[in-house]
C-alpha atoms as a PDB file:
ATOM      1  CA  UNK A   1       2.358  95.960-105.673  1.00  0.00           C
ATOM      2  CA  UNK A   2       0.283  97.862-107.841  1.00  0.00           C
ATOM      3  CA  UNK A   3      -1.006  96.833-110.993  1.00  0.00           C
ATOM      4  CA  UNK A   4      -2.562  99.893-113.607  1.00  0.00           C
ATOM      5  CA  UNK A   5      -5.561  98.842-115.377  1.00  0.00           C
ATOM      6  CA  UNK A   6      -6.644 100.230-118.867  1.00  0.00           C
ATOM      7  CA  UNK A   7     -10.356  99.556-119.634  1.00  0.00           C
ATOM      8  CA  UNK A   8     -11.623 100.678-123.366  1.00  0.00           C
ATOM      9  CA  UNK A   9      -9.024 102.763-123.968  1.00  0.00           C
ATOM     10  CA  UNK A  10      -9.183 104.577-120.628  1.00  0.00           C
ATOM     11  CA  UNK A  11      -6.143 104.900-118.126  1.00  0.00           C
ATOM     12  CA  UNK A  12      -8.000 103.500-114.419  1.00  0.00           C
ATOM     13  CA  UNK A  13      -6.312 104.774-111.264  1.00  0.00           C
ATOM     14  CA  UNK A  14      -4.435 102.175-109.831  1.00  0.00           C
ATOM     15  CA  UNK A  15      -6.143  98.943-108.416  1.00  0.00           C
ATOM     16  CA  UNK A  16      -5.403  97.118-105.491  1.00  0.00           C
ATOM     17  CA  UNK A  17      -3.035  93.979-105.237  1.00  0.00           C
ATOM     18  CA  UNK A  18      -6.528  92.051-106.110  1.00  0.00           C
ATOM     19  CA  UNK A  19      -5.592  92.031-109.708  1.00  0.00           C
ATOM     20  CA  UNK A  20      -2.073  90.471-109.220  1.00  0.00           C
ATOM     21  CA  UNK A  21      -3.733  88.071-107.062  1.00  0.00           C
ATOM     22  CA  UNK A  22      -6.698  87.210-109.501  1.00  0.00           C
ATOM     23  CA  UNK A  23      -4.015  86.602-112.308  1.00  0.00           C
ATOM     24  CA  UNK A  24      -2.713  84.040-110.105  1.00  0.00           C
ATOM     25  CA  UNK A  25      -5.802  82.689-109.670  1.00  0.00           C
ATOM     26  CA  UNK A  26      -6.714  81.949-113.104  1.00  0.00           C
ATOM     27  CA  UNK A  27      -5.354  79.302-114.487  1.00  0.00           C
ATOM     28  CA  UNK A  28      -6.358  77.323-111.145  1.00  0.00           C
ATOM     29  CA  UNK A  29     -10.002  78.043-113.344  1.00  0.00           C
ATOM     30  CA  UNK A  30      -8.871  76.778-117.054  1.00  0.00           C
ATOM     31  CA  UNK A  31      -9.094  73.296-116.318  1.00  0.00           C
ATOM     32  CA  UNK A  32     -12.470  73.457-114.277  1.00  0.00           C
ATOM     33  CA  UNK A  33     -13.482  75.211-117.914  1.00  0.00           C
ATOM     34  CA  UNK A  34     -13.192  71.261-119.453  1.00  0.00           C
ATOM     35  CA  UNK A  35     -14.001  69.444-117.018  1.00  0.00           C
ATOM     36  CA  UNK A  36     -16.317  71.239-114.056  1.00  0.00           C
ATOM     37  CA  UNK A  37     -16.985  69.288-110.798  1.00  0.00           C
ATOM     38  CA  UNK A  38     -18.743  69.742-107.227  1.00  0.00           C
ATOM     39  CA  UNK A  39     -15.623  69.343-105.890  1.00  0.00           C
ATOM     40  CA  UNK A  40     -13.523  71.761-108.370  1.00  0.00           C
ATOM     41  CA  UNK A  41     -16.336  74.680-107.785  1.00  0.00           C
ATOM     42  CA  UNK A  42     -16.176  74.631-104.178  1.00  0.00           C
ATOM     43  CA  UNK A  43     -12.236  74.394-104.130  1.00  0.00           C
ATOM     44  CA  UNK A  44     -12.205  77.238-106.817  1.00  0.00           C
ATOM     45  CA  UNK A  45     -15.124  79.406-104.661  1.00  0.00           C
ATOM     46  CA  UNK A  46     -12.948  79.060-101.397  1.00  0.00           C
ATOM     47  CA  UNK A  47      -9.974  80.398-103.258  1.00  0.00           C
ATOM     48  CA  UNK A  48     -11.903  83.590-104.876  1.00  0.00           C
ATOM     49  CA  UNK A  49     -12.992  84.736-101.774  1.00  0.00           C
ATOM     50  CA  UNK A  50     -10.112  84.763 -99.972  1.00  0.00           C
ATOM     51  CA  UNK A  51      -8.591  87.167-102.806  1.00  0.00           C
END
């Protein structure tokens, strides 16, 4: 799927499935926000790059 992007006002061709997959992705990084770890940022790193 194919997600449109507008960035300050300006229509961006579409982007890659990335973006659906980031948005997915972030609230895994909300809690790490309150309470960061070891553990939590090399869980969380792991899952970025495989986006």
């Amino acid at each position: 799927m194919k997600t449109k992007l507008i960035l300050k006002g300006r229509k961006v061709k579409y982007m890659p499935r990335f973006l659906d997959d980031f948005w997915d992705y972030y609230p895994d990084l909300l809690p790490y926000k309150d309470a960061p770890s070891e553990q939590k940022a090399g869980k969380l790193r792991s899952e970025f790059w495989k986006l």
